[in-house]
C-alpha atoms as a PDB file:
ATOM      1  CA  UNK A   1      70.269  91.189 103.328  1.00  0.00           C
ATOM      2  CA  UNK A   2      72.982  90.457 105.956  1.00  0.00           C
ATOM      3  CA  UNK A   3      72.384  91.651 109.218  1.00  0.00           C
ATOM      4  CA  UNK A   4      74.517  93.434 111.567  1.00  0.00           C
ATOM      5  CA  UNK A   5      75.625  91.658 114.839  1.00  0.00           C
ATOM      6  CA  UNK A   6      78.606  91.837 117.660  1.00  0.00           C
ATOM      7  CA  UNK A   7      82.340  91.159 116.646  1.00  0.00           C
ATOM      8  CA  UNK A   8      83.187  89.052 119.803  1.00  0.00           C
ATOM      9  CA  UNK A   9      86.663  88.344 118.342  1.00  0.00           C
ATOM     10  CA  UNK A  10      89.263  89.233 115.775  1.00  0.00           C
ATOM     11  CA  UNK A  11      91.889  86.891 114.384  1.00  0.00           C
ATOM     12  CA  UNK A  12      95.102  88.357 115.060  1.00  0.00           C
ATOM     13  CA  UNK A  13      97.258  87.237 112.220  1.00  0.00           C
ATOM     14  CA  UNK A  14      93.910  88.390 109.330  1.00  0.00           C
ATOM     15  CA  UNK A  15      94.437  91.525 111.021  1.00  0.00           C
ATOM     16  CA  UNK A  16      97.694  91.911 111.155  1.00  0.00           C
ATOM     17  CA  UNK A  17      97.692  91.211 106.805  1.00  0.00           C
ATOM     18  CA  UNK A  18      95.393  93.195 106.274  1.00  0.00           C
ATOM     19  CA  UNK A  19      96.839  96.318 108.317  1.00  0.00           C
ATOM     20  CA  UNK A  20     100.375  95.527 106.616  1.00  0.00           C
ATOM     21  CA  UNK A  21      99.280  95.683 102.609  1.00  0.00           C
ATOM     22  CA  UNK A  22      97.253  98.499 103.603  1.00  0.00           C
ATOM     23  CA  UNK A  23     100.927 100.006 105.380  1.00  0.00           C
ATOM     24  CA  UNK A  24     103.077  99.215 102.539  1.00  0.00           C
ATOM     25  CA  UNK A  25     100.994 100.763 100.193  1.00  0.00           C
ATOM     26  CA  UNK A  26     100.756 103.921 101.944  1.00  0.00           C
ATOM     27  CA  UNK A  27     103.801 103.967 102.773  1.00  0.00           C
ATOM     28  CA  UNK A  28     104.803 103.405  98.913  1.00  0.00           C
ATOM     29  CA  UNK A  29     102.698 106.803  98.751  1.00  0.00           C
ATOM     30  CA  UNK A  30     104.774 108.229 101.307  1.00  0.00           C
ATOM     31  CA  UNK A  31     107.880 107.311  99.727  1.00  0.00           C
ATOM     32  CA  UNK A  32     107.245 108.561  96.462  1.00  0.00           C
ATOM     33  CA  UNK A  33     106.232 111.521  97.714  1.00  0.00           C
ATOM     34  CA  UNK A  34     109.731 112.332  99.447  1.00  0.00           C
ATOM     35  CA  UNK A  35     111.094 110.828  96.358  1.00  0.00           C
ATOM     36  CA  UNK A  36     109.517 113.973  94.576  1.00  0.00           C
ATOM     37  CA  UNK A  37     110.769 116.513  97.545  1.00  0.00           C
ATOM     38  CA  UNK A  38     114.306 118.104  98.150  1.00  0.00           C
ATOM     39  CA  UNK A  39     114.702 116.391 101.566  1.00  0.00           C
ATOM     40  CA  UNK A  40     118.103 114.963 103.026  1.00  0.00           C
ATOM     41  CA  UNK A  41     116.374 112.551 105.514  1.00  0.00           C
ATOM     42  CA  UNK A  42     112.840 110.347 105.259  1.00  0.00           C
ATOM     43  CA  UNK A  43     111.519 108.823 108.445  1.00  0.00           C
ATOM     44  CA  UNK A  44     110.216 105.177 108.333  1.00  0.00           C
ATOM     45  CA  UNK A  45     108.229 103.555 111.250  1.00  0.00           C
ATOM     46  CA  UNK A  46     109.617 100.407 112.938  1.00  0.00           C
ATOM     47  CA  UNK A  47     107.556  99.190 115.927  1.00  0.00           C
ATOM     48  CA  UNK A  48     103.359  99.559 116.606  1.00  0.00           C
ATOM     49  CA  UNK A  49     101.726 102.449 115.779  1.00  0.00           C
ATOM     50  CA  UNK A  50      98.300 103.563 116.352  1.00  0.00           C
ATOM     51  CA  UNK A  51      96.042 107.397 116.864  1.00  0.00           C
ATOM     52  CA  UNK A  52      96.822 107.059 120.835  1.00  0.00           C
ATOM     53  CA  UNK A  53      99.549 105.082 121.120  1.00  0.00           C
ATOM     54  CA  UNK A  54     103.091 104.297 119.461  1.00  0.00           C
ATOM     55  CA  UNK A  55     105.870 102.280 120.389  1.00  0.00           C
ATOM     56  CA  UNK A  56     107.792 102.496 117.345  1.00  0.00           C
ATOM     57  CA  UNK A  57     111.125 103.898 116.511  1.00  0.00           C
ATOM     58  CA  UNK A  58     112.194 106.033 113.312  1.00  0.00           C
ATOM     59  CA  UNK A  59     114.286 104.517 110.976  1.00  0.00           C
ATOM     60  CA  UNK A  60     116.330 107.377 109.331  1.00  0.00           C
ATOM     61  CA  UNK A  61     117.293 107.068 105.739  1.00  0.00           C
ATOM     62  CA  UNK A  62     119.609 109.313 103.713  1.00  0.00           C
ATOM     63  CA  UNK A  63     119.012 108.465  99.872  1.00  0.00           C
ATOM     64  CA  UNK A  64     121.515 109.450  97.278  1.00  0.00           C
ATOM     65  CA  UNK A  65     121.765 110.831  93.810  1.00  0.00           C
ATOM     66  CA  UNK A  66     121.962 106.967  92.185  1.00  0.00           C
ATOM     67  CA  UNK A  67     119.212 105.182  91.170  1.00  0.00           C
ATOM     68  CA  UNK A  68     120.091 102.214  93.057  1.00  0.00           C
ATOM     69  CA  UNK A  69     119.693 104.402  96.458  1.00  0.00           C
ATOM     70  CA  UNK A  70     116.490 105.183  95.984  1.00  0.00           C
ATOM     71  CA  UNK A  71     115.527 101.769  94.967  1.00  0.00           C
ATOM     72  CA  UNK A  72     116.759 100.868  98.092  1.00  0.00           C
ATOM     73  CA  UNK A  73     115.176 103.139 100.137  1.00  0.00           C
ATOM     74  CA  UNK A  74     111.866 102.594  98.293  1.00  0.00           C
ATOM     75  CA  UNK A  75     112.365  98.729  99.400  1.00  0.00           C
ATOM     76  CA  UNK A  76     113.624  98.954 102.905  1.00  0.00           C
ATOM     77  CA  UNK A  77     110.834 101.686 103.753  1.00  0.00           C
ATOM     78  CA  UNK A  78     108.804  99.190 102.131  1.00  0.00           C
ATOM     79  CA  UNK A  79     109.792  96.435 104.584  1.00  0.00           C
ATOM     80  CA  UNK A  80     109.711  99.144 107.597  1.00  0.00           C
ATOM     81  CA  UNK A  81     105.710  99.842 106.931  1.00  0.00           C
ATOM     82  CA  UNK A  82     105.039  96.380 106.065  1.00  0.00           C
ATOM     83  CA  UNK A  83     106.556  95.146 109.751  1.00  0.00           C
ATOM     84  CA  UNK A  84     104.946  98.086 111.504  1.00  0.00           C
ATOM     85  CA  UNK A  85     101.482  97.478 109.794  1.00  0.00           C
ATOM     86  CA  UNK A  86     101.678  94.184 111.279  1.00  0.00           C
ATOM     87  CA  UNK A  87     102.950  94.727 114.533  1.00  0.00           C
ATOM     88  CA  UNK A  88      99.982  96.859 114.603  1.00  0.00           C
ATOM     89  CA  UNK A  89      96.984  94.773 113.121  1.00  0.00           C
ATOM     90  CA  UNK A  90      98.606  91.939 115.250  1.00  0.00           C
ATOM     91  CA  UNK A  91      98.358  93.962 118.873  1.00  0.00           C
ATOM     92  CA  UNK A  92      94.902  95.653 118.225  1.00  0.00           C
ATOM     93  CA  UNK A  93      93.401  92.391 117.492  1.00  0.00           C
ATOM     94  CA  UNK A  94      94.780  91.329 120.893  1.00  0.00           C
ATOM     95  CA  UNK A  95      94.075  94.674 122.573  1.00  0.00           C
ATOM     96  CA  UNK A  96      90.691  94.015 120.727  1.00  0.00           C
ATOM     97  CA  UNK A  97      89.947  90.485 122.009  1.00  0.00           C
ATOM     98  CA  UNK A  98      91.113  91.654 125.470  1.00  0.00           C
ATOM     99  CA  UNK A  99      88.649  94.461 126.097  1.00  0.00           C
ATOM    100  CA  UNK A 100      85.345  92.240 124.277  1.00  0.00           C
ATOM    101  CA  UNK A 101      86.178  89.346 126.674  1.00  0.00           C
ATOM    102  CA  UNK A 102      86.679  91.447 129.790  1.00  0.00           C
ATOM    103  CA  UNK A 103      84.805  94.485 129.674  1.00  0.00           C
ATOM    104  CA  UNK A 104      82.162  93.397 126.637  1.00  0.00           C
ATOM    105  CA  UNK A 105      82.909  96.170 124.649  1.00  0.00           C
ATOM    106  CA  UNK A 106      82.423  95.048 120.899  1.00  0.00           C
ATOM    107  CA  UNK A 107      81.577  96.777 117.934  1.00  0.00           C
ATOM    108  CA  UNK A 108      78.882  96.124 115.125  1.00  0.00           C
ATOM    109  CA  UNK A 109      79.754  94.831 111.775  1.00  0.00           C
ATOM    110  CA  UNK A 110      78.666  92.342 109.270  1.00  0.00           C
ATOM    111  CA  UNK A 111      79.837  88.726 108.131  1.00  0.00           C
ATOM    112  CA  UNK A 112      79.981  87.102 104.897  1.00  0.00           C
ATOM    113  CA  UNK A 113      80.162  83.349 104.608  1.00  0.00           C
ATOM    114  CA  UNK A 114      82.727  81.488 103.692  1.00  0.00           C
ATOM    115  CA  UNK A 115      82.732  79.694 100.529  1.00  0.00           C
ATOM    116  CA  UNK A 116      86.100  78.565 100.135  1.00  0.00           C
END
């Protein structure tokens, strides 16, 4: 049974994968959803976004009627979330590494070896 022990440091750039296939496929949930609604405009997130702190500008987008519109705006929001999701996995690993190294503030989790 693997034991629990002290993350003294995230990679950045596993983070920052990680965080932007889990964006793009809520925000492919997102998008769909508007694609359901009545609304003229749908916000998509450019920049780094996180519960207490966002940098991030809204990218408005106006679909149309056609079909090619809202293919567009299904792969452009796509591209949005998947940038934002890694802006964001990229800076909390940072923001991460920064506060273990300085202040020792680390949090518990488990590792698997690496068989590759």
């Amino acid at each position: 049974m693997p034991t629990k022990m002290q993350i003294a440091r995230l990679a950045p750039f596993s983070l920052a994968k990680v965080l932007s296939i889990y964006y793009v496929f809520w925000g492919f949930v997102y998008c769909l959803v508007y694609l359901l609604t009545d609304k003229d405009a749908w916000y998509a997130p450019l920049g780094f976004w996180t519960l207490f702190l966002a940098a991030k500008i809204n990218i408005t987008f106006h679909t149309g009627e056609s079909l090619l519109a809202k293919v567009g705006f299904l792969f452009w929001s796509m591209v949005c979330f998947a940038i934002t999701g890694w802006l964001t996995g990229f800076i909390s690993a940072a923001i991460y590494n920064l506060c273990s190294r300085t202040f020792g503030l680390q949090v518990l989790g488990e590792a698997e070896p690496n068989t590759k």
